[in-house]
PDB file of N, CA and C in Angstrom:
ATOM      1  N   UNK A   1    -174.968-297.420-135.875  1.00  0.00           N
ATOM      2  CA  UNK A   1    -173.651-297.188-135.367  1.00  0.00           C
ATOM      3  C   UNK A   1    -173.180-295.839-135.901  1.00  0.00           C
ATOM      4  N   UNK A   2    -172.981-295.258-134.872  1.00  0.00           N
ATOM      5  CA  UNK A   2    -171.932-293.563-135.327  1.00  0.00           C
ATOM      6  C   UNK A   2    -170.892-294.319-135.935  1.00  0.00           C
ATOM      7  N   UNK A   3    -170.521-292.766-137.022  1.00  0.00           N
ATOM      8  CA  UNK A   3    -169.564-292.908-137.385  1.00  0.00           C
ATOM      9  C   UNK A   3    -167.960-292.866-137.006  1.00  0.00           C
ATOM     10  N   UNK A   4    -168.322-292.145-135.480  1.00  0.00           N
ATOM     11  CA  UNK A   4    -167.259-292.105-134.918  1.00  0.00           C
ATOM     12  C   UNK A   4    -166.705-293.406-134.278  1.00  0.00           C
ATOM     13  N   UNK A   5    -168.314-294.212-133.743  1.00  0.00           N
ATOM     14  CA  UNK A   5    -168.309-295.956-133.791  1.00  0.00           C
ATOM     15  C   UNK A   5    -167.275-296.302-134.743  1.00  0.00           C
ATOM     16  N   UNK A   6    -167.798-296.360-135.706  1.00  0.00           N
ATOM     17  CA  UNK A   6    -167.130-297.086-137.328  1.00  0.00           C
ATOM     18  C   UNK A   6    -165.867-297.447-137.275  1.00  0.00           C
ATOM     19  N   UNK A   7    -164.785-295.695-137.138  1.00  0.00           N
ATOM     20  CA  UNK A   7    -164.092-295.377-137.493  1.00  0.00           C
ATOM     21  C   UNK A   7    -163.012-296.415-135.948  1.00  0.00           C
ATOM     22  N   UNK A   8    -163.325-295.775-134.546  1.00  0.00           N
ATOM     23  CA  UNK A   8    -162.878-296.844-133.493  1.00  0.00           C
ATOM     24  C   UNK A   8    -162.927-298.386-133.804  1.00  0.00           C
ATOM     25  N   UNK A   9    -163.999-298.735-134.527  1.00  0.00           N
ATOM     26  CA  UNK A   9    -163.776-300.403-135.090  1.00  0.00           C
ATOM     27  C   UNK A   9    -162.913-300.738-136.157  1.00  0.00           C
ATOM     28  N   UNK A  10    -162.777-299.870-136.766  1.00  0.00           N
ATOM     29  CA  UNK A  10    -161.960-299.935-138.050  1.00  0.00           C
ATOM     30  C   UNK A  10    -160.648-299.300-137.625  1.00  0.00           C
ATOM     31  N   UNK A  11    -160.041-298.752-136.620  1.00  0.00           N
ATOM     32  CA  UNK A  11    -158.818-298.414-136.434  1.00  0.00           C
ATOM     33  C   UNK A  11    -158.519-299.899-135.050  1.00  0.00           C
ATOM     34  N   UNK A  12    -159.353-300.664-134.807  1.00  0.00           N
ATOM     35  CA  UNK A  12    -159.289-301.764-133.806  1.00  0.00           C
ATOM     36  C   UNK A  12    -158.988-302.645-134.545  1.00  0.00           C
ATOM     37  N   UNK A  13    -159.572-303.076-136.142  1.00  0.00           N
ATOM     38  CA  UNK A  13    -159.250-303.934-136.919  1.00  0.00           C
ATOM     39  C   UNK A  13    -157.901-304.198-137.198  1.00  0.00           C
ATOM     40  N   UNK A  14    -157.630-303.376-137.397  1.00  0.00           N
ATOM     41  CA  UNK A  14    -156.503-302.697-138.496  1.00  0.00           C
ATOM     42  C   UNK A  14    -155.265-302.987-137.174  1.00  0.00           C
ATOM     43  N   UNK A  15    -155.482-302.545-136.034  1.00  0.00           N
ATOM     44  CA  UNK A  15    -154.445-302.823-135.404  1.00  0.00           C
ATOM     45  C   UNK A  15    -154.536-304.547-135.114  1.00  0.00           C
ATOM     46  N   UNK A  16    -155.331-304.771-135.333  1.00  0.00           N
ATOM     47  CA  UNK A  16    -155.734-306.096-134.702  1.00  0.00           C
ATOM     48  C   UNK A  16    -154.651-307.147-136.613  1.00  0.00           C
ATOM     49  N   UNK A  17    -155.070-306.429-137.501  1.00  0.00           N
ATOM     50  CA  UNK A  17    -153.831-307.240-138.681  1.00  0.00           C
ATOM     51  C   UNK A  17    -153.297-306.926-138.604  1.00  0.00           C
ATOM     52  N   UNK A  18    -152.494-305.951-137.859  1.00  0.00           N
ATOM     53  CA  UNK A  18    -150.859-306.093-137.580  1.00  0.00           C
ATOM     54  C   UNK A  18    -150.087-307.080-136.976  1.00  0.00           C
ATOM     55  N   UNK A  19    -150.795-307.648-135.613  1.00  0.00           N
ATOM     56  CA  UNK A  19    -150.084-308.816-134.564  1.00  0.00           C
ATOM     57  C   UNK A  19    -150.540-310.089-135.263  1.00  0.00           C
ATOM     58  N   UNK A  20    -150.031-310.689-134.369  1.00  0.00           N
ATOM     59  CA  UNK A  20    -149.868-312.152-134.687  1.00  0.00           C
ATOM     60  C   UNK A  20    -151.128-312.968-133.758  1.00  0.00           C
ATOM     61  N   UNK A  21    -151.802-311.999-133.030  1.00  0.00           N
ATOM     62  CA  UNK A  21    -152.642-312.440-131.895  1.00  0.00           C
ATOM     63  C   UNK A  21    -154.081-311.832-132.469  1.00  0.00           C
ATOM     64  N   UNK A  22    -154.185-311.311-133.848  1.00  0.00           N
ATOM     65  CA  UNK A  22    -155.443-310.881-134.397  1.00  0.00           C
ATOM     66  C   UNK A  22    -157.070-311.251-134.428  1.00  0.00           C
ATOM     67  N   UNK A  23    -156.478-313.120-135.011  1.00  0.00           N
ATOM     68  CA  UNK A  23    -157.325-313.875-135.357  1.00  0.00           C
ATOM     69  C   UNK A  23    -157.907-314.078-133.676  1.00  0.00           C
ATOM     70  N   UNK A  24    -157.341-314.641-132.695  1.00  0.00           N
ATOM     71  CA  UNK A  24    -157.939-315.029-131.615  1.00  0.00           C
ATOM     72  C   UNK A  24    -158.713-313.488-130.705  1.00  0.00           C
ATOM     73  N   UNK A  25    -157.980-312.920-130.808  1.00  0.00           N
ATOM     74  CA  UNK A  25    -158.962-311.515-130.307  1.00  0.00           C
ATOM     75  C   UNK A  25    -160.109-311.228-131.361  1.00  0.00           C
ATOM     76  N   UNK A  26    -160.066-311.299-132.502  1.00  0.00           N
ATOM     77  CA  UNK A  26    -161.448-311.187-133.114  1.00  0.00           C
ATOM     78  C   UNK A  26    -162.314-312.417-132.998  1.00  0.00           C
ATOM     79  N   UNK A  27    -161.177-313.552-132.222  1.00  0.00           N
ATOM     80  CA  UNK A  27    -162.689-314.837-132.193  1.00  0.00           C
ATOM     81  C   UNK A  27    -163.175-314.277-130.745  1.00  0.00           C
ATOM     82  N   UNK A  28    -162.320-314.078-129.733  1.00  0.00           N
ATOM     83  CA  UNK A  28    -162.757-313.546-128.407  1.00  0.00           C
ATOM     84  C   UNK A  28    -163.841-311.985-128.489  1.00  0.00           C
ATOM     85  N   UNK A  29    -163.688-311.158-129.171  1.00  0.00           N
ATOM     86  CA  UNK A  29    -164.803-310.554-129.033  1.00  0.00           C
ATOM     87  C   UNK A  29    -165.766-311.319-129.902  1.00  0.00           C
ATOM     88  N   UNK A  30    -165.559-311.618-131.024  1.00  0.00           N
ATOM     89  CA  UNK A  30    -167.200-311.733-131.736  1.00  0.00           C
ATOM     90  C   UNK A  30    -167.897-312.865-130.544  1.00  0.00           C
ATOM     91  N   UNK A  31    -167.282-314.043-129.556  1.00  0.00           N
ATOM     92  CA  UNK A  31    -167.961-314.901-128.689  1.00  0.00           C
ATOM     93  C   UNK A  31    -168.615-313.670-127.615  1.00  0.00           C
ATOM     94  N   UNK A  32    -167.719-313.014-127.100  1.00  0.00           N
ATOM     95  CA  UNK A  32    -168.207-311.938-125.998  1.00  0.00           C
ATOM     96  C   UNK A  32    -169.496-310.824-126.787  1.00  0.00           C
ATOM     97  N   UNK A  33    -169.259-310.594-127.946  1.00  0.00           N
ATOM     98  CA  UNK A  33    -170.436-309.932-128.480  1.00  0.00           C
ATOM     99  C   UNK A  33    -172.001-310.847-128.799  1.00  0.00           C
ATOM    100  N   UNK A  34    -171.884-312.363-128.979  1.00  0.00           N
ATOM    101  CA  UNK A  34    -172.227-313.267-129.076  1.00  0.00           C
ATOM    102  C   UNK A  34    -173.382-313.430-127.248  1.00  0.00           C
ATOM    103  N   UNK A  35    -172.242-313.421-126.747  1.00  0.00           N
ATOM    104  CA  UNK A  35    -172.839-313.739-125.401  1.00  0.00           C
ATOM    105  C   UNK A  35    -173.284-311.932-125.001  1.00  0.00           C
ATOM    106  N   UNK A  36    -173.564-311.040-125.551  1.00  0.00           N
ATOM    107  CA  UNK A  36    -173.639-309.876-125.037  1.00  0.00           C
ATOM    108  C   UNK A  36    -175.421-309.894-125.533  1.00  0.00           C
ATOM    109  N   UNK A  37    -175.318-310.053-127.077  1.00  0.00           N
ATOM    110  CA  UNK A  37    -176.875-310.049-127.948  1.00  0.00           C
ATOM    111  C   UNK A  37    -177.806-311.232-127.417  1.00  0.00           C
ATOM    112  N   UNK A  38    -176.910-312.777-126.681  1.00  0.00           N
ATOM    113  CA  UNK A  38    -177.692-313.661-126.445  1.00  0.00           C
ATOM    114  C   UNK A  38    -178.424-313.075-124.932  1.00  0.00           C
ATOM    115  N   UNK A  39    -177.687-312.093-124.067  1.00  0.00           N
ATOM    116  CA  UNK A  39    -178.117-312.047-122.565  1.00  0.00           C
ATOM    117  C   UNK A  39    -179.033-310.609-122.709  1.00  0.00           C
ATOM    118  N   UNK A  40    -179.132-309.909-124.120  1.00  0.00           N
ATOM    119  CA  UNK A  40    -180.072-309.069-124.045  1.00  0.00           C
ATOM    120  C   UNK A  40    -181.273-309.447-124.555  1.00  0.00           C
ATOM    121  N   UNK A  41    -180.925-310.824-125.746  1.00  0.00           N
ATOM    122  CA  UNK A  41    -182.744-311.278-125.884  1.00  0.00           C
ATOM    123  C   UNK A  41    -183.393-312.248-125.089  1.00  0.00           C
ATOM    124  N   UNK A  42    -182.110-312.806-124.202  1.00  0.00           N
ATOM    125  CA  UNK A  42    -182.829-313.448-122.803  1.00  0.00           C
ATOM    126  C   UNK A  42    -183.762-312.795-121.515  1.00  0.00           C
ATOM    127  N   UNK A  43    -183.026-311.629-121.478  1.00  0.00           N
ATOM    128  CA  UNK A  43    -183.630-310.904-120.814  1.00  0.00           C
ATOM    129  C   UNK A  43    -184.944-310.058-121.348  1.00  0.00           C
ATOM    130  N   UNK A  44    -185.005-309.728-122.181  1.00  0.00           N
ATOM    131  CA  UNK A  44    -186.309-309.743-122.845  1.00  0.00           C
ATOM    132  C   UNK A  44    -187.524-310.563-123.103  1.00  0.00           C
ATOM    133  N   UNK A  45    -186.913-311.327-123.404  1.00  0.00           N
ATOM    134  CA  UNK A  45    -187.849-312.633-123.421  1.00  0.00           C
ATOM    135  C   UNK A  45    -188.676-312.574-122.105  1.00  0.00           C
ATOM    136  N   UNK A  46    -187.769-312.710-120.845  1.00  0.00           N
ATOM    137  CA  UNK A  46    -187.722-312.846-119.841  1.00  0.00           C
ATOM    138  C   UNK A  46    -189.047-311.870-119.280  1.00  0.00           C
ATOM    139  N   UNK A  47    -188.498-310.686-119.791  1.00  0.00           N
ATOM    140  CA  UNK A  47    -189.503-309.629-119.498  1.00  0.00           C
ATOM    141  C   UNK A  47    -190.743-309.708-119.987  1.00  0.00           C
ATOM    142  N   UNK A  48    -190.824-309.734-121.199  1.00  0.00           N
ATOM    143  CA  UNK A  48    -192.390-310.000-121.854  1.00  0.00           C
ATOM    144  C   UNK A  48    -192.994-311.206-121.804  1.00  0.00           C
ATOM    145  N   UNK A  49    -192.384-312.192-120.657  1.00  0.00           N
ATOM    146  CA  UNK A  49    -193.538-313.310-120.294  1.00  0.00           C
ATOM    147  C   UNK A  49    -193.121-313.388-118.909  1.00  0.00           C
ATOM    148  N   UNK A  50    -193.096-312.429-118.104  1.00  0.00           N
ATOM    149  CA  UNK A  50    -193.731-311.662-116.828  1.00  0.00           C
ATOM    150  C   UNK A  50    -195.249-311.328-116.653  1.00  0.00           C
ATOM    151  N   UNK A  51    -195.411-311.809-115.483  1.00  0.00           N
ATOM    152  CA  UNK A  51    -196.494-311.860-115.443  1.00  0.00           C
ATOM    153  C   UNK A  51    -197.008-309.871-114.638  1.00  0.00           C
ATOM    154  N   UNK A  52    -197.062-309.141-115.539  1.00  0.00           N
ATOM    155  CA  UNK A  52    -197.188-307.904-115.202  1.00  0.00           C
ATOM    156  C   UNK A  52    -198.016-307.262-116.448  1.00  0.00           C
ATOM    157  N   UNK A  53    -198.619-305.830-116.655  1.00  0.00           N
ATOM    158  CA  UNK A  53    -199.864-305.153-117.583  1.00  0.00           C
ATOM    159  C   UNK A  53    -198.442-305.190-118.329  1.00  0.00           C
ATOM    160  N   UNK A  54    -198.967-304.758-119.856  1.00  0.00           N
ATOM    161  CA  UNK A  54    -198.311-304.527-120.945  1.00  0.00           C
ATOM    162  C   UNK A  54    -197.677-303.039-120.456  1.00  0.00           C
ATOM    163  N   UNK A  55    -197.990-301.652-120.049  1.00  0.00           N
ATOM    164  CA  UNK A  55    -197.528-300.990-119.968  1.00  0.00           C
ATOM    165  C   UNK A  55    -196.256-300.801-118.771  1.00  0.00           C
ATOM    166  N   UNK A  56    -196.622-301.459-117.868  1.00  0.00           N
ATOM    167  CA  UNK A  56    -195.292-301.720-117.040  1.00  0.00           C
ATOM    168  C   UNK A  56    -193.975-302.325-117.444  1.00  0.00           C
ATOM    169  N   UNK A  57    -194.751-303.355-118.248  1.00  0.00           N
ATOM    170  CA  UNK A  57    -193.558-304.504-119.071  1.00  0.00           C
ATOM    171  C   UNK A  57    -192.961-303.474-119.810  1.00  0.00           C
ATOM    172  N   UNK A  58    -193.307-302.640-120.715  1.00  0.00           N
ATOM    173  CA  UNK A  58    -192.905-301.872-121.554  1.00  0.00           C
ATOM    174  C   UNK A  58    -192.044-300.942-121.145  1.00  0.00           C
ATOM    175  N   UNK A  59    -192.277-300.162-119.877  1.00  0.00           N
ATOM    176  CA  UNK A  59    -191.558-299.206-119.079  1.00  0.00           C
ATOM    177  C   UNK A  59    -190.364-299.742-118.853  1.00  0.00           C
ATOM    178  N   UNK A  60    -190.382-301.162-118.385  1.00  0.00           N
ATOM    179  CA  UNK A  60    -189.455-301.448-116.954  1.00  0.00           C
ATOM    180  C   UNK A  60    -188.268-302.140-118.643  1.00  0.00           C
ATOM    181  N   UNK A  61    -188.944-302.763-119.906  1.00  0.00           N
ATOM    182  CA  UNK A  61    -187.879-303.242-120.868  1.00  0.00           C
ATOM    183  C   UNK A  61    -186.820-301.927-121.227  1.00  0.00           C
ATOM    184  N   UNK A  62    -187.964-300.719-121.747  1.00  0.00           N
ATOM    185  CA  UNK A  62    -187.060-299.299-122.204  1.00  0.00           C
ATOM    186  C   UNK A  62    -186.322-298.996-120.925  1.00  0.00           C
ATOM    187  N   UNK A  63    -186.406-299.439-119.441  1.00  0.00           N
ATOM    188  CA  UNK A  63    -185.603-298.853-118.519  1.00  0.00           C
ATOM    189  C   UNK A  63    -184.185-299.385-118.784  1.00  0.00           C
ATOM    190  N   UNK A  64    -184.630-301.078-119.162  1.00  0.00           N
ATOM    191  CA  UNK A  64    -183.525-301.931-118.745  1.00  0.00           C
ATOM    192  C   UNK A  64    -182.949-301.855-120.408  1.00  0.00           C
ATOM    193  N   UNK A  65    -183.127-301.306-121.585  1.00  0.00           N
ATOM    194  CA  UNK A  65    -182.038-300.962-122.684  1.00  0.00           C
ATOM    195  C   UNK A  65    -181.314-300.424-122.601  1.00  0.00           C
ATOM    196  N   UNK A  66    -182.118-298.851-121.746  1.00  0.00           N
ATOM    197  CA  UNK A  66    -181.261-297.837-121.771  1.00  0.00           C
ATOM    198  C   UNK A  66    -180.019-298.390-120.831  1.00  0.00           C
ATOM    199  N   UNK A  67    -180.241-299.145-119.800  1.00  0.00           N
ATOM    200  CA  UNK A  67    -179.265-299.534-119.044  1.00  0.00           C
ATOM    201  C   UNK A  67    -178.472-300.076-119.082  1.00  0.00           C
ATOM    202  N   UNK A  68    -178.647-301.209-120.042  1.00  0.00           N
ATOM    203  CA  UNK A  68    -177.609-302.005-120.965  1.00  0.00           C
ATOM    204  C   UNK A  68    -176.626-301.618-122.058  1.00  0.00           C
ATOM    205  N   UNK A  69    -177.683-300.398-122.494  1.00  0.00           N
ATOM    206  CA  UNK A  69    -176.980-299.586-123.686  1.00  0.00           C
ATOM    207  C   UNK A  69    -175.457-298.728-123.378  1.00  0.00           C
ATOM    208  N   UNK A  70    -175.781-297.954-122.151  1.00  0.00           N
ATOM    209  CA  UNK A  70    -174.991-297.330-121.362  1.00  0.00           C
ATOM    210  C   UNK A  70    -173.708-298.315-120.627  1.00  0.00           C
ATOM    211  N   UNK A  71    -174.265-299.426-119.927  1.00  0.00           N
ATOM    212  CA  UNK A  71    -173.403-300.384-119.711  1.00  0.00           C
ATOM    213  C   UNK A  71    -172.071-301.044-120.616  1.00  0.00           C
ATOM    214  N   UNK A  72    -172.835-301.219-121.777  1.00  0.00           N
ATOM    215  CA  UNK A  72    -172.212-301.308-123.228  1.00  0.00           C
ATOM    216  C   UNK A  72    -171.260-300.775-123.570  1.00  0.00           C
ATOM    217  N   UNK A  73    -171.588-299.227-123.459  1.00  0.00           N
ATOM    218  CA  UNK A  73    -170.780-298.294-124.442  1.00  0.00           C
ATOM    219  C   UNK A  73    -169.606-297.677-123.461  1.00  0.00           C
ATOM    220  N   UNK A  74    -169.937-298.178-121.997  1.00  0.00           N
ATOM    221  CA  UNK A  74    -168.464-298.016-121.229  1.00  0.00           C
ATOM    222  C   UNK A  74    -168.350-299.154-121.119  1.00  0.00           C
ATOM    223  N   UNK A  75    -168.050-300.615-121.512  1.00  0.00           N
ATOM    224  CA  UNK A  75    -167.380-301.567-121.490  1.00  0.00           C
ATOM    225  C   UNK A  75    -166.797-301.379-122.532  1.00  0.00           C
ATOM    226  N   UNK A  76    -167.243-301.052-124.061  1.00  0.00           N
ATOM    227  CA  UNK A  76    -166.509-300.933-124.901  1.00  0.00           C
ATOM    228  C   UNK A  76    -165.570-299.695-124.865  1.00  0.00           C
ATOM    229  N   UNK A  77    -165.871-298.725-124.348  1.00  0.00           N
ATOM    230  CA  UNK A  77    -164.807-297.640-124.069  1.00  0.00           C
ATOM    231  C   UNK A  77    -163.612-298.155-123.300  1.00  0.00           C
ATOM    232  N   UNK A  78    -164.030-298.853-122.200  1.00  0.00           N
ATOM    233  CA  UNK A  78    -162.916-299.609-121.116  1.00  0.00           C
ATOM    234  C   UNK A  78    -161.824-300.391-122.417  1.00  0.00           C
ATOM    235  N   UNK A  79    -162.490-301.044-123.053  1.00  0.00           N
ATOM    236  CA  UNK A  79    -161.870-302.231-123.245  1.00  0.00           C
ATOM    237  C   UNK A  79    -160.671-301.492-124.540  1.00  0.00           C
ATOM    238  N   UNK A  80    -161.347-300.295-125.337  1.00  0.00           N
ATOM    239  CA  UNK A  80    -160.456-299.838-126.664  1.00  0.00           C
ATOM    240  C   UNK A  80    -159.184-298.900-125.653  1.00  0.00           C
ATOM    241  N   UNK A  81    -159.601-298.038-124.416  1.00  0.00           N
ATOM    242  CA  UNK A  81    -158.692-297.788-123.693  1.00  0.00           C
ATOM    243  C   UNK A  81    -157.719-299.045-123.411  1.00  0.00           C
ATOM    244  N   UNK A  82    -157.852-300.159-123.165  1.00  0.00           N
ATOM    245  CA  UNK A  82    -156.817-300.693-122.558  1.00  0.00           C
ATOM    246  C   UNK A  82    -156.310-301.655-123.933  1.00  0.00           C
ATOM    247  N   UNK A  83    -156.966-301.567-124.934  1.00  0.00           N
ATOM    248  CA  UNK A  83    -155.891-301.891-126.410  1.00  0.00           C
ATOM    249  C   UNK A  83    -155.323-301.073-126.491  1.00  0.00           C
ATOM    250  N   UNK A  84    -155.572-299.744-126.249  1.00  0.00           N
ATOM    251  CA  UNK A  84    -154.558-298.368-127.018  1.00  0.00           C
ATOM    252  C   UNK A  84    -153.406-298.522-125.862  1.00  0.00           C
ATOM    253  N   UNK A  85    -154.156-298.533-124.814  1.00  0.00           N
ATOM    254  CA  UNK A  85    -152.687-298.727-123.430  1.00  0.00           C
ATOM    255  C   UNK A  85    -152.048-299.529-123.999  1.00  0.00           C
ATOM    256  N   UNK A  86    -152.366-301.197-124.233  1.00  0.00           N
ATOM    257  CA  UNK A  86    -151.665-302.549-124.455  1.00  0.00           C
ATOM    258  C   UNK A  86    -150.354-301.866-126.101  1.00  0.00           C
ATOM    259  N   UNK A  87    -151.519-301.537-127.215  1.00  0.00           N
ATOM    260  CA  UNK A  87    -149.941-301.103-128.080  1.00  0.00           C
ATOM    261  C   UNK A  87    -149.161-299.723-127.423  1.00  0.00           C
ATOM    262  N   UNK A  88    -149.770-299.046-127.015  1.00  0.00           N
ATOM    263  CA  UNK A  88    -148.776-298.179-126.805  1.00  0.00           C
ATOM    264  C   UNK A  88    -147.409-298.760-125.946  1.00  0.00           C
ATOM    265  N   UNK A  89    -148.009-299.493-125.337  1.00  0.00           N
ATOM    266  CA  UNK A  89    -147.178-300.248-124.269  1.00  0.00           C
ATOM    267  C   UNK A  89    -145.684-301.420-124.910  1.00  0.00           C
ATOM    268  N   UNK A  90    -146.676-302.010-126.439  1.00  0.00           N
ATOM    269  CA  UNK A  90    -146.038-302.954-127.291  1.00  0.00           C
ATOM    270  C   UNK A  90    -144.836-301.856-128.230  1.00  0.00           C
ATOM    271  N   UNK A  91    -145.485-300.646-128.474  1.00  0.00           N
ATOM    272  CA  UNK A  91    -144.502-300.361-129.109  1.00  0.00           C
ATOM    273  C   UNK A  91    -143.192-299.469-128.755  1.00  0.00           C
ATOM    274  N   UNK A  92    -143.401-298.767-127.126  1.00  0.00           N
ATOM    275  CA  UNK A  92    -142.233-298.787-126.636  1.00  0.00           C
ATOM    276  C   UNK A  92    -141.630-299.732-126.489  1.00  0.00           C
ATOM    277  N   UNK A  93    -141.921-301.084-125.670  1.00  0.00           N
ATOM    278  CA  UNK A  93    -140.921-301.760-125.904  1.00  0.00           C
ATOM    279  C   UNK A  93    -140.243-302.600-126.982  1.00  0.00           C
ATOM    280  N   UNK A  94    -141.116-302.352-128.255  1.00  0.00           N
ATOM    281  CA  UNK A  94    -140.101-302.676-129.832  1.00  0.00           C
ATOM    282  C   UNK A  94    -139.157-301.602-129.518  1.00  0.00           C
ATOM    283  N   UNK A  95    -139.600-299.855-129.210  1.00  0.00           N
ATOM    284  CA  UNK A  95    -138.578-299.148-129.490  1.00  0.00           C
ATOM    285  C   UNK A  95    -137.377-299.248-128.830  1.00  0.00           C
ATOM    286  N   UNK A  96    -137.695-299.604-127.574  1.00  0.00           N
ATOM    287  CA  UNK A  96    -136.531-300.204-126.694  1.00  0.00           C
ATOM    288  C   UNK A  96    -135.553-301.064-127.155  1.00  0.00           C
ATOM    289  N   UNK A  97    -136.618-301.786-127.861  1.00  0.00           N
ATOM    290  CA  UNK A  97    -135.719-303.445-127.878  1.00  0.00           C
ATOM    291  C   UNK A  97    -134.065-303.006-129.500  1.00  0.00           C
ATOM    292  N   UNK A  98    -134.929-302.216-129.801  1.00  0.00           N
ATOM    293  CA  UNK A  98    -134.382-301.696-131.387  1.00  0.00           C
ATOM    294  C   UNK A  98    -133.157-301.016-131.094  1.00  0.00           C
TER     295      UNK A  98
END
């Protein structure tokens, strides 16, 4: 994990002990990260008892990481965009409400 990774998880945390809705968003991703690691060693699995030569299997698994990997890293981009939307959103309307 980059460190620039790190630092986005650790400023996600951190907002995440501020609310009152912390605990259940960290149970909702770690299940969604849960079901993310279970559907990439399924699919692996999947792949290396295909009935195809070892070097194809091999091609077509590194095709399908890179693809997942990429898939990944804009779902997680999507998803920290629309926390930063969601507080930005929470804390105009504290400022409002104030």
């Amino acid at each position: 994990m980059s460190e620039h990774e790190e630092q986005a998880l650790a400023a996600l945390a951190a907002d995440d002990a501020d609310d009152g809705e912390g605990h259940e968003q960290y149970s909702v991703r770690i299940f969604l990260a849960g079901l993310a690691i279970g559907a990439l060693v399924g699919a692996g699995v999947a792949l290396l008892f295909a009935p195809r030569r070892g070097a194809d299997t091999r091609r077509a698994v590194s095709r399908r990481a890179k693809h997942l990997a990429r898939e990944a890293r804009d779902r997680y981009d999507d998803v920290k965009d629309k926390l930063r939307r969601a507080r930005r959103e929470k804390e105009s309307e504290d400022a409002t409400d104030a």
